[in-house]
ModelCIF file with pLDDT and N, C-alpha, C, O atoms, coordinates in Angstrom:
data_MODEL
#
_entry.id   MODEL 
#
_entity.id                         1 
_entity.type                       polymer 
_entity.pdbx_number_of_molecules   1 
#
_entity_poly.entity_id                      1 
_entity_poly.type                           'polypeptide(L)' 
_entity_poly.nstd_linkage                   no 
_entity_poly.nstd_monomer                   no 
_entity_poly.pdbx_seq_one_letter_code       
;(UNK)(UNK)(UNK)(UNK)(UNK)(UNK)(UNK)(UNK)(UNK)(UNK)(UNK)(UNK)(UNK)(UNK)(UNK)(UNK)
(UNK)(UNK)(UNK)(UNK)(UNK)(UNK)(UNK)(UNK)(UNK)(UNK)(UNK)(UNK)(UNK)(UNK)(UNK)(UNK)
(UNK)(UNK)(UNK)(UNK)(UNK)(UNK)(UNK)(UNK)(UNK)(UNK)(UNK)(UNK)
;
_entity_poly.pdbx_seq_one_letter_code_can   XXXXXXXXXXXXXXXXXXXXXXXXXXXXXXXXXXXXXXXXXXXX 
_entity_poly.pdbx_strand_id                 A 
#
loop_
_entity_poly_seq.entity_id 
_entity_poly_seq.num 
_entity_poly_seq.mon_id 
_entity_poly_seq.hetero 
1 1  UNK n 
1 2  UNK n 
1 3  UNK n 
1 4  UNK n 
1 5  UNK n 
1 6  UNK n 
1 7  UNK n 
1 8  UNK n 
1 9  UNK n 
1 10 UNK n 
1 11 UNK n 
1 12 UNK n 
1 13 UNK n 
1 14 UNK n 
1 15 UNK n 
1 16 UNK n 
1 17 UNK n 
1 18 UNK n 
1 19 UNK n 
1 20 UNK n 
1 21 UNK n 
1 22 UNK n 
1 23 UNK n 
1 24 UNK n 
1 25 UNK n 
1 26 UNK n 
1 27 UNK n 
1 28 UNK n 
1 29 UNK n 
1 30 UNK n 
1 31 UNK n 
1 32 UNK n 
1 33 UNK n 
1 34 UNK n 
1 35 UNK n 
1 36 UNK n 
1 37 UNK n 
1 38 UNK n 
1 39 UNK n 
1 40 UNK n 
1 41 UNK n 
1 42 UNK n 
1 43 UNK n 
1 44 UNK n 
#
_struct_asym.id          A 
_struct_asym.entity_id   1 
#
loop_
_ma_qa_metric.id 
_ma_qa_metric.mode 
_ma_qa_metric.name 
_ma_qa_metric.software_group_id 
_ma_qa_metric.type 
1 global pLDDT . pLDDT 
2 local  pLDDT . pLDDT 
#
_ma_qa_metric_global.metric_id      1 
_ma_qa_metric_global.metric_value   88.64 
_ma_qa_metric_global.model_id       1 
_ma_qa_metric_global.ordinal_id     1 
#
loop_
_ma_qa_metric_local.label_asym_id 
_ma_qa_metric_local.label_comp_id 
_ma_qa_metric_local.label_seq_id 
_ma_qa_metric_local.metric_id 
_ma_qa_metric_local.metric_value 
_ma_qa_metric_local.model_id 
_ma_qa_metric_local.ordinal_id 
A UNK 1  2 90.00 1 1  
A UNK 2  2 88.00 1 2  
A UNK 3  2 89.00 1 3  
A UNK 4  2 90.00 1 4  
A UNK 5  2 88.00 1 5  
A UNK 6  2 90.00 1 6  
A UNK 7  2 92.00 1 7  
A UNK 8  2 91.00 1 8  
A UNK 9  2 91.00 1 9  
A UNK 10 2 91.00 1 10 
A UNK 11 2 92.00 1 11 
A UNK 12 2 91.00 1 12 
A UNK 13 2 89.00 1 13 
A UNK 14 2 89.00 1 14 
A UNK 15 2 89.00 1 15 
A UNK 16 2 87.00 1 16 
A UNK 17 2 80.00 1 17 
A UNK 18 2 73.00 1 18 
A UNK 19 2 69.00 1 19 
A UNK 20 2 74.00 1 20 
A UNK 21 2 78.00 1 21 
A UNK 22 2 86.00 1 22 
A UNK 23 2 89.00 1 23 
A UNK 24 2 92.00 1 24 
A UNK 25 2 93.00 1 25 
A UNK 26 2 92.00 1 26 
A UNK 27 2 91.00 1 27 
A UNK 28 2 88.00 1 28 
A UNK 29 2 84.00 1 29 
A UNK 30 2 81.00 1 30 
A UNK 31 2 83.00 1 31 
A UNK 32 2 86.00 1 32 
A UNK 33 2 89.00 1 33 
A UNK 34 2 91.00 1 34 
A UNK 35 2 94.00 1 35 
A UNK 36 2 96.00 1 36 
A UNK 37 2 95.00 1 37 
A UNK 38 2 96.00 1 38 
A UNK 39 2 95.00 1 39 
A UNK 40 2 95.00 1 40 
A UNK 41 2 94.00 1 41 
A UNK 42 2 94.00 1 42 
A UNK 43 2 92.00 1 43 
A UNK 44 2 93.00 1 44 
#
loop_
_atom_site.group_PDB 
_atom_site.id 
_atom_site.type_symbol 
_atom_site.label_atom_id 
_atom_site.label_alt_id 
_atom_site.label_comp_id 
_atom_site.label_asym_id 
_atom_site.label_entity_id 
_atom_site.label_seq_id 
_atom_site.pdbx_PDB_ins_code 
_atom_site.Cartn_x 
_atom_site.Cartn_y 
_atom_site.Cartn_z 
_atom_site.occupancy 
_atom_site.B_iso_or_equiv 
_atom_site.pdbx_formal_charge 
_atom_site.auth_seq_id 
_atom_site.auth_comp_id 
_atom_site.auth_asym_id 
_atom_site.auth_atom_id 
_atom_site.pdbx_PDB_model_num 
ATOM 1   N N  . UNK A 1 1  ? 86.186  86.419 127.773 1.00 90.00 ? 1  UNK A N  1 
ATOM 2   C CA . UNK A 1 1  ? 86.144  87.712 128.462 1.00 90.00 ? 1  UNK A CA 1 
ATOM 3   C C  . UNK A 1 1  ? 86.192  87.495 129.964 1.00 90.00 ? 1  UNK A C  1 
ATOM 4   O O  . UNK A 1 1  ? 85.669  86.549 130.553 1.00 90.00 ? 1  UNK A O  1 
ATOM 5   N N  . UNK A 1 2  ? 86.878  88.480 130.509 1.00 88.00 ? 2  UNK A N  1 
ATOM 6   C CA . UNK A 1 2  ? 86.803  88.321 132.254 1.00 88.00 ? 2  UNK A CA 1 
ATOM 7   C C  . UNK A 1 2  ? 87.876  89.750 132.530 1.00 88.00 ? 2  UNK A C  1 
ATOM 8   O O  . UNK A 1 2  ? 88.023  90.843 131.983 1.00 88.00 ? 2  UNK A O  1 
ATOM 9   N N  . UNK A 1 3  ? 88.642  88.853 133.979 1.00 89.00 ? 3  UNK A N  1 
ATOM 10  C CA . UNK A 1 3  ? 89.708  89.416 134.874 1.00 89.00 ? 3  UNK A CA 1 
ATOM 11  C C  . UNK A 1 3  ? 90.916  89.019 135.112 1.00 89.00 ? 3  UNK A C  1 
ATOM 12  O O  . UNK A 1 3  ? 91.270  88.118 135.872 1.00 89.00 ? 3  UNK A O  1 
ATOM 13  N N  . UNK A 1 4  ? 91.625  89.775 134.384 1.00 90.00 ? 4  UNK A N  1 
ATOM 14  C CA . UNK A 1 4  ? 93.207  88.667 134.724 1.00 90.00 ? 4  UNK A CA 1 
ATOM 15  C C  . UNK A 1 4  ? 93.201  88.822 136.875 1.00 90.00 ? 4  UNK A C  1 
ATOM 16  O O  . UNK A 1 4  ? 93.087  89.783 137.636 1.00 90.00 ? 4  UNK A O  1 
ATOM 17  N N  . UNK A 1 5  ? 93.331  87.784 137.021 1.00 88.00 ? 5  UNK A N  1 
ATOM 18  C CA . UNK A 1 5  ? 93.349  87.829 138.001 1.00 88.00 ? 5  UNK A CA 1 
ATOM 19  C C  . UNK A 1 5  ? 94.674  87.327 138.785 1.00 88.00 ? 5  UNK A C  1 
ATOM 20  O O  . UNK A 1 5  ? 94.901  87.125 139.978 1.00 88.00 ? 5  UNK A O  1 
ATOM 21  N N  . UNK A 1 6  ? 95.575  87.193 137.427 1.00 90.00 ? 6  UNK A N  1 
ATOM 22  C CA . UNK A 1 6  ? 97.183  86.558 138.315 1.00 90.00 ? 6  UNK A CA 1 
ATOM 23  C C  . UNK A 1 6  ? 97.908  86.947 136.877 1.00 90.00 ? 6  UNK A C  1 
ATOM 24  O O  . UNK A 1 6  ? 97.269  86.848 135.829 1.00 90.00 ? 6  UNK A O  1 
ATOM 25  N N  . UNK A 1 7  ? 99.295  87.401 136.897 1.00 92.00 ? 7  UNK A N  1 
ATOM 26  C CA . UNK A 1 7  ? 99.680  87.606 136.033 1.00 92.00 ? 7  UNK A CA 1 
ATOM 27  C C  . UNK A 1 7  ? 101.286 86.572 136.094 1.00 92.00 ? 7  UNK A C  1 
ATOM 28  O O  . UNK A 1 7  ? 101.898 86.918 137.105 1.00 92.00 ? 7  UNK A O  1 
ATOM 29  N N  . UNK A 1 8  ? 101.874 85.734 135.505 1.00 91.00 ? 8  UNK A N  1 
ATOM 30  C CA . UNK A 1 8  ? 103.158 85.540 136.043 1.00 91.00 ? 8  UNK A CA 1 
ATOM 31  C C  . UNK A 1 8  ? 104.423 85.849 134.967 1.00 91.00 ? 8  UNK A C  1 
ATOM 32  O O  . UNK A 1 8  ? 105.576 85.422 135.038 1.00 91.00 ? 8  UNK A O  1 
ATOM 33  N N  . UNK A 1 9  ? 103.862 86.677 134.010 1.00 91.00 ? 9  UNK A N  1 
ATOM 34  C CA . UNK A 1 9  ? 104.887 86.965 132.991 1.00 91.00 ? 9  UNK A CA 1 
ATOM 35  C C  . UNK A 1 9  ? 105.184 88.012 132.809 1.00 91.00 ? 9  UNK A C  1 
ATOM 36  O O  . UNK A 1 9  ? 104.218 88.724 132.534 1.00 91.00 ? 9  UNK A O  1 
ATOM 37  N N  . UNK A 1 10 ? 106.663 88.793 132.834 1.00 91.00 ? 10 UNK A N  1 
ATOM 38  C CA . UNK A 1 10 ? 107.005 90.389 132.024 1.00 91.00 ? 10 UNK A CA 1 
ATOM 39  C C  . UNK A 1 10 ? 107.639 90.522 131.049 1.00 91.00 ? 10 UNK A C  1 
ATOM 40  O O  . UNK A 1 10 ? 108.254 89.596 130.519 1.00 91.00 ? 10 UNK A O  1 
ATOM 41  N N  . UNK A 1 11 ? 107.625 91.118 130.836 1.00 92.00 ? 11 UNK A N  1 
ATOM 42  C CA . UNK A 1 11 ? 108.772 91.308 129.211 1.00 92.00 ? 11 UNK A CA 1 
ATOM 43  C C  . UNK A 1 11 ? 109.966 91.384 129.678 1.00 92.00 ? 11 UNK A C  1 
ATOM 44  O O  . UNK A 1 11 ? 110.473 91.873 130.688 1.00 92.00 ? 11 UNK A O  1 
ATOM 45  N N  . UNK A 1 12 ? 110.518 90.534 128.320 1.00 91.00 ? 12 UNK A N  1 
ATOM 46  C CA . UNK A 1 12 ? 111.793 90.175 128.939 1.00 91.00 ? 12 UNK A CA 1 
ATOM 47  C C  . UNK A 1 12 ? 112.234 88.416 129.660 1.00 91.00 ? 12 UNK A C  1 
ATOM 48  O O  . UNK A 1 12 ? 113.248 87.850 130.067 1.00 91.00 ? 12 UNK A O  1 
ATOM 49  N N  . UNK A 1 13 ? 110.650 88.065 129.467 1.00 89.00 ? 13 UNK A N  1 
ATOM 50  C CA . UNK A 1 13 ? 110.873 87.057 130.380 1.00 89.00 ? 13 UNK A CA 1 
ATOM 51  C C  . UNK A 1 13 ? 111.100 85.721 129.312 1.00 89.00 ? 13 UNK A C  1 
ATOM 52  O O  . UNK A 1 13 ? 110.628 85.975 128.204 1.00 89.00 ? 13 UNK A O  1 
ATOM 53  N N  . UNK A 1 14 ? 111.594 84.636 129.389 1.00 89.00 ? 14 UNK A N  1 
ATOM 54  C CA . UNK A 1 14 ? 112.108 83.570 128.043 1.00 89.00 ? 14 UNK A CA 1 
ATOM 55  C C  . UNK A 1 14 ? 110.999 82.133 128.833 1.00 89.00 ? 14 UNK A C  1 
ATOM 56  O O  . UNK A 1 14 ? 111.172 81.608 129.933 1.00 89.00 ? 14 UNK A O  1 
ATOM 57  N N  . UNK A 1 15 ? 110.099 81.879 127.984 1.00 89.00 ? 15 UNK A N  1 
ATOM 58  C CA . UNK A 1 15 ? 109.023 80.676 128.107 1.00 89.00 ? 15 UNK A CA 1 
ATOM 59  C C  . UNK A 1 15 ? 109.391 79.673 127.455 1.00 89.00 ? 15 UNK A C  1 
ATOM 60  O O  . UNK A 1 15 ? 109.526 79.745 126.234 1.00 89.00 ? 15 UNK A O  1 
ATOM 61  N N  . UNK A 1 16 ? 109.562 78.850 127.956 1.00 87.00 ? 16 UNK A N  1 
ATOM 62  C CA . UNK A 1 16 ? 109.815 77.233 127.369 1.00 87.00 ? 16 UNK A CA 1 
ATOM 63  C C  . UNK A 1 16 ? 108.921 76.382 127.486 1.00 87.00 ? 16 UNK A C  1 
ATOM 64  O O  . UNK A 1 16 ? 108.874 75.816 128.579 1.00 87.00 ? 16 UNK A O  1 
ATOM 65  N N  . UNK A 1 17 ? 107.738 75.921 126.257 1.00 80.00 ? 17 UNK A N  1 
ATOM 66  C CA . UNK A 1 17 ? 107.196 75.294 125.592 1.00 80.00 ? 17 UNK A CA 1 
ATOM 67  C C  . UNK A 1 17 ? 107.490 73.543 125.734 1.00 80.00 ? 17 UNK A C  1 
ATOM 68  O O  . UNK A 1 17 ? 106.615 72.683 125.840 1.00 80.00 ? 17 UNK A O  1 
ATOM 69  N N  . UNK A 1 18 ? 108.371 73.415 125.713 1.00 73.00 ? 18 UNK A N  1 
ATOM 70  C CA . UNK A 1 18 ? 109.395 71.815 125.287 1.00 73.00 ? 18 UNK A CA 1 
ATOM 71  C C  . UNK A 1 18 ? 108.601 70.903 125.876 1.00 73.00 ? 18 UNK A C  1 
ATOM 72  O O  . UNK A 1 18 ? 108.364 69.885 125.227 1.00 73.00 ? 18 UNK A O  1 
ATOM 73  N N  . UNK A 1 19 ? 108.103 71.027 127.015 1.00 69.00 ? 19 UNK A N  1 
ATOM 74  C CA . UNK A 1 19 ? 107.349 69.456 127.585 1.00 69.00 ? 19 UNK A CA 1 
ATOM 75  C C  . UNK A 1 19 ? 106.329 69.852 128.238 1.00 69.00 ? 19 UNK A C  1 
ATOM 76  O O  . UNK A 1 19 ? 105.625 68.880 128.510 1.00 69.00 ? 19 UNK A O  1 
ATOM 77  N N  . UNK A 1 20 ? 105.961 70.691 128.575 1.00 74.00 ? 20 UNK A N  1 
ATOM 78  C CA . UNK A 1 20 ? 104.766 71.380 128.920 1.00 74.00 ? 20 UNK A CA 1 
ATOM 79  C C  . UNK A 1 20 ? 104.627 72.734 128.728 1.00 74.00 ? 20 UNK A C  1 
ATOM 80  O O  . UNK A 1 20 ? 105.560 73.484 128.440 1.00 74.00 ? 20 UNK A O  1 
ATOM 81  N N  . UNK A 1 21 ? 103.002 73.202 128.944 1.00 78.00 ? 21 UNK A N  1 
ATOM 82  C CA . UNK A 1 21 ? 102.414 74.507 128.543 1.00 78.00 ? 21 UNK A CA 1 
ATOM 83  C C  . UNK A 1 21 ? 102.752 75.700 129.735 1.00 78.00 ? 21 UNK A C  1 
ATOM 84  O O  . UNK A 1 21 ? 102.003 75.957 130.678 1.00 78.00 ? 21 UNK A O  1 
ATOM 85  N N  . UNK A 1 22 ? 103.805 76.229 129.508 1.00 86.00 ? 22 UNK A N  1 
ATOM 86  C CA . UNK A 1 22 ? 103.956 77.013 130.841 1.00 86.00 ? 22 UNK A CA 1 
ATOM 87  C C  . UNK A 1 22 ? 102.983 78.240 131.071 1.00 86.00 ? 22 UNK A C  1 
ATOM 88  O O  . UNK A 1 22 ? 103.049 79.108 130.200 1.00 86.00 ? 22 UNK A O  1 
ATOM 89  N N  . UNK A 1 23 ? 102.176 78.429 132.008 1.00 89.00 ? 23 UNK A N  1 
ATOM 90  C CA . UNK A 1 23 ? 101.093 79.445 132.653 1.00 89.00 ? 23 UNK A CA 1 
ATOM 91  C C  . UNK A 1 23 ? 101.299 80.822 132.662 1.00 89.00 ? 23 UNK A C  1 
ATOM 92  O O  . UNK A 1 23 ? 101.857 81.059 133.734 1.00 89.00 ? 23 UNK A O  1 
ATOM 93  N N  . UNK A 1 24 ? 101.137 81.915 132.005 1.00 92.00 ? 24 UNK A N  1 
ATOM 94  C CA . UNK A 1 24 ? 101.203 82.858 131.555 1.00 92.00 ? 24 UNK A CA 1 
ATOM 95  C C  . UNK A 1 24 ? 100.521 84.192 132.560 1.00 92.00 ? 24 UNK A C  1 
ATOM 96  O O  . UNK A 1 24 ? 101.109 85.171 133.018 1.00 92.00 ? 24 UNK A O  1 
ATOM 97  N N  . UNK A 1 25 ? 99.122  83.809 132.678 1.00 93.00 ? 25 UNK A N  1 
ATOM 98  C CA . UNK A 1 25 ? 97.959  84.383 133.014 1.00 93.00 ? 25 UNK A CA 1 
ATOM 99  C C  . UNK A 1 25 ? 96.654  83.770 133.475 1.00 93.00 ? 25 UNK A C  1 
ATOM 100 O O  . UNK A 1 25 ? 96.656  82.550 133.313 1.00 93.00 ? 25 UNK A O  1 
ATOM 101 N N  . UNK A 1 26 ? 95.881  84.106 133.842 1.00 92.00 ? 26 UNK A N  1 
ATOM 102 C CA . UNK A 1 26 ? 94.959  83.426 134.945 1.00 92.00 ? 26 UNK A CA 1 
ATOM 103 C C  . UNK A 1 26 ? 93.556  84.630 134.574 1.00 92.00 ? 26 UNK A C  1 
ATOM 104 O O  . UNK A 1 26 ? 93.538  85.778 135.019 1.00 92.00 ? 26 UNK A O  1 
ATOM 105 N N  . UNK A 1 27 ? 92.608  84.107 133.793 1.00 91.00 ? 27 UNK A N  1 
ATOM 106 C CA . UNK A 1 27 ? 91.483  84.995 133.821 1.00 91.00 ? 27 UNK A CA 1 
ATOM 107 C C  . UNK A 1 27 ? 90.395  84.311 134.583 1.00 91.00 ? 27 UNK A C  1 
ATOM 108 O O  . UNK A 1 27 ? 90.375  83.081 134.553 1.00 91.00 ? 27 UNK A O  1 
ATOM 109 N N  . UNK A 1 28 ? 89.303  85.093 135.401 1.00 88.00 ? 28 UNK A N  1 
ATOM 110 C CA . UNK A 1 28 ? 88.328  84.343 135.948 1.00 88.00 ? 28 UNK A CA 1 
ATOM 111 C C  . UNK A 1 28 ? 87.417  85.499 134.531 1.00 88.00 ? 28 UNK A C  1 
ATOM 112 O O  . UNK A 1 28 ? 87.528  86.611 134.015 1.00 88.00 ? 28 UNK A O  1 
ATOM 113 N N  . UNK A 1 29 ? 86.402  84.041 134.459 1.00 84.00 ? 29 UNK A N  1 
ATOM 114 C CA . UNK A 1 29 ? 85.658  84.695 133.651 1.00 84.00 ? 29 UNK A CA 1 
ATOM 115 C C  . UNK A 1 29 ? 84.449  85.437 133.469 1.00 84.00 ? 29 UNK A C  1 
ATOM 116 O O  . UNK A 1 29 ? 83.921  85.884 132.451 1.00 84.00 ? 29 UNK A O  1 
ATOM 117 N N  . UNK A 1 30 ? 83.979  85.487 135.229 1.00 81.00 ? 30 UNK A N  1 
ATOM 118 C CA . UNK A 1 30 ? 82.704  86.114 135.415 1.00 81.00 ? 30 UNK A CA 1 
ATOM 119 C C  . UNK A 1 30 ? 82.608  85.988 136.845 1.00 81.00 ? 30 UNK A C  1 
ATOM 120 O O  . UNK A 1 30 ? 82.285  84.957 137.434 1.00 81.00 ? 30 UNK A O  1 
ATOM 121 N N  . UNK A 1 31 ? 82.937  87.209 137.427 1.00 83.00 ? 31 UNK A N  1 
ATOM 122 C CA . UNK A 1 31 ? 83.112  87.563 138.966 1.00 83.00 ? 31 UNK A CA 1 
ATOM 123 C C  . UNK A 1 31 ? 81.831  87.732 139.582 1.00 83.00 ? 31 UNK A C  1 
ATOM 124 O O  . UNK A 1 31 ? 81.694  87.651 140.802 1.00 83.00 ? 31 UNK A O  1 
ATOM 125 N N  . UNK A 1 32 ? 80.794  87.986 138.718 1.00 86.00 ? 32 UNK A N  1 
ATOM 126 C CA . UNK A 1 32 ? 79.586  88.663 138.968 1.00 86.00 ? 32 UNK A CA 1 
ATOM 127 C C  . UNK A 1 32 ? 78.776  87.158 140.108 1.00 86.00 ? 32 UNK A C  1 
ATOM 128 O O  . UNK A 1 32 ? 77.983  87.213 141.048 1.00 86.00 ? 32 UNK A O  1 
ATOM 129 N N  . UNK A 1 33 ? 79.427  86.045 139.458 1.00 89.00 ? 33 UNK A N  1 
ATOM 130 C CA . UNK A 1 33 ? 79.235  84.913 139.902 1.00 89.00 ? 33 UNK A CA 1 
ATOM 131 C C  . UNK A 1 33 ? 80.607  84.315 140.436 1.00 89.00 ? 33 UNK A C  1 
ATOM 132 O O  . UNK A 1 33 ? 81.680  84.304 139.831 1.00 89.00 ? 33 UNK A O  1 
ATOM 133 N N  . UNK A 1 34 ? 80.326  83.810 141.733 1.00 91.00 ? 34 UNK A N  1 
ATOM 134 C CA . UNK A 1 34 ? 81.631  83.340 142.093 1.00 91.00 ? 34 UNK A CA 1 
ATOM 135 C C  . UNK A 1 34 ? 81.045  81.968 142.856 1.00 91.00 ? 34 UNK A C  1 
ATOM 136 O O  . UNK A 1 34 ? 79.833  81.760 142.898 1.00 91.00 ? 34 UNK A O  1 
ATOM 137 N N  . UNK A 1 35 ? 82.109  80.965 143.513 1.00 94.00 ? 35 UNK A N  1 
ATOM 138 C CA . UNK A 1 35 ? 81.707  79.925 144.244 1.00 94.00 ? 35 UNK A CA 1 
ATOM 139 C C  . UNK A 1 35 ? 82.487  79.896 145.595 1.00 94.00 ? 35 UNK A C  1 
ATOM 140 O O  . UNK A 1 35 ? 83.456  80.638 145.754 1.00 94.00 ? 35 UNK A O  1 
ATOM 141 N N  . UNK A 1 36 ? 82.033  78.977 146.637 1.00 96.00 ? 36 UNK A N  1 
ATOM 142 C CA . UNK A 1 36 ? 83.017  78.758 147.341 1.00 96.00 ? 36 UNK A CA 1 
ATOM 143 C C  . UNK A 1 36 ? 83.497  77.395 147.905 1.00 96.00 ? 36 UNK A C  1 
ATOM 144 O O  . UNK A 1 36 ? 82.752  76.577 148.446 1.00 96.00 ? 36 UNK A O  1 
ATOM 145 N N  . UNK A 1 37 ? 84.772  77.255 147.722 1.00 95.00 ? 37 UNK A N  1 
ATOM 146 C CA . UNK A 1 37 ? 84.640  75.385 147.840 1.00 95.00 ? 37 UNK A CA 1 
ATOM 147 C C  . UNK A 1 37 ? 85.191  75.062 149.715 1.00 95.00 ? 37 UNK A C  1 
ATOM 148 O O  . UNK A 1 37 ? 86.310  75.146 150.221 1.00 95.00 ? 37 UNK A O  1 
ATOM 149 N N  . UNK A 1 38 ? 84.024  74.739 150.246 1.00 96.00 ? 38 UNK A N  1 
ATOM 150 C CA . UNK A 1 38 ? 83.904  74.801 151.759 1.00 96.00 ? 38 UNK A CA 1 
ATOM 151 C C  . UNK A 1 38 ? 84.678  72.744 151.510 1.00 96.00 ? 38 UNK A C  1 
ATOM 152 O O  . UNK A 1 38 ? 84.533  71.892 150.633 1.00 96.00 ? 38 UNK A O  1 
ATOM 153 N N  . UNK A 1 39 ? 85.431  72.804 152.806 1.00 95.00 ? 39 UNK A N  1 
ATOM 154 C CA . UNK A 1 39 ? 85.936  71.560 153.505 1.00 95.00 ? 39 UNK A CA 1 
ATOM 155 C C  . UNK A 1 39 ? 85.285  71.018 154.346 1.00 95.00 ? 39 UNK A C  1 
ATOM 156 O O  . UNK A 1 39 ? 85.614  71.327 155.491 1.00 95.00 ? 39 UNK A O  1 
ATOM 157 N N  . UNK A 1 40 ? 84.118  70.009 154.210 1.00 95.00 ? 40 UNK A N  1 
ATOM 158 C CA . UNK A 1 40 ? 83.067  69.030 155.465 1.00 95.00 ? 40 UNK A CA 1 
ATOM 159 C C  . UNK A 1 40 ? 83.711  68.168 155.718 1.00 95.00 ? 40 UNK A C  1 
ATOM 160 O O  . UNK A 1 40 ? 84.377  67.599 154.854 1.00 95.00 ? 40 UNK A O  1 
ATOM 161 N N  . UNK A 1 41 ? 83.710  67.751 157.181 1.00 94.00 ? 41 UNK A N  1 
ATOM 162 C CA . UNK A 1 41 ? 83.865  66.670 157.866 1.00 94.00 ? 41 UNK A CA 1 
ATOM 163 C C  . UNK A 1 41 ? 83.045  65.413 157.304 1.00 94.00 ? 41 UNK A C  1 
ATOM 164 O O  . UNK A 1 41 ? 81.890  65.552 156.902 1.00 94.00 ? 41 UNK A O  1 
ATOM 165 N N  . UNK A 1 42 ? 83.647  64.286 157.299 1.00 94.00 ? 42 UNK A N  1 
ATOM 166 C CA . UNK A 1 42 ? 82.972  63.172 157.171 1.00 94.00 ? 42 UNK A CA 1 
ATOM 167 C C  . UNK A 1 42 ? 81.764  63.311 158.187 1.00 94.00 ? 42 UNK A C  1 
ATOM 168 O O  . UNK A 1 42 ? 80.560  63.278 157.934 1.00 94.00 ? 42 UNK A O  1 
ATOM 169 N N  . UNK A 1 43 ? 82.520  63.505 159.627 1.00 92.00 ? 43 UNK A N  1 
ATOM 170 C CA . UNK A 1 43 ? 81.067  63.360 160.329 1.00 92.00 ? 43 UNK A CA 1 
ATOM 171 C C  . UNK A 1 43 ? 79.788  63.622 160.298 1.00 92.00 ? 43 UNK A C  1 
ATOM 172 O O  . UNK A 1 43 ? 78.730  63.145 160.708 1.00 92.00 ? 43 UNK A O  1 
ATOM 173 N N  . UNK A 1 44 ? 80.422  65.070 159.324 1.00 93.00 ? 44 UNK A N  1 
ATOM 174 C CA . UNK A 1 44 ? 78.919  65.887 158.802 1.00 93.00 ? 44 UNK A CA 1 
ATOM 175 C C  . UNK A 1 44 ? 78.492  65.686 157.433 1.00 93.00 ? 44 UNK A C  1 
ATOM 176 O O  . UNK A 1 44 ? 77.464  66.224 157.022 1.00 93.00 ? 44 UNK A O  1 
#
């Protein structure tokens, strides 16, 4: 359960399987909680 939060497919559209899993949709699964991934300096 969640939020589609990216969609990259419409009807109509032809998915090829053959050598990899191609990405459809994007759910986050609980917004209520989120993170944030901050970039530190070595120095710090």
């Amino acid at each position: 359960s969640g939020v589609i939060i990216n969609k990259l497919v419409e009807p109509g559209t032809t998915v090829a399987a053959s050598f990899q899993t191609p990405n459809l949709f994007e759910i986050a699964a609980d917004t209520t909680r989120m993170q944030v991934e901050a970039s530190v300096d070595e120095a710090d």
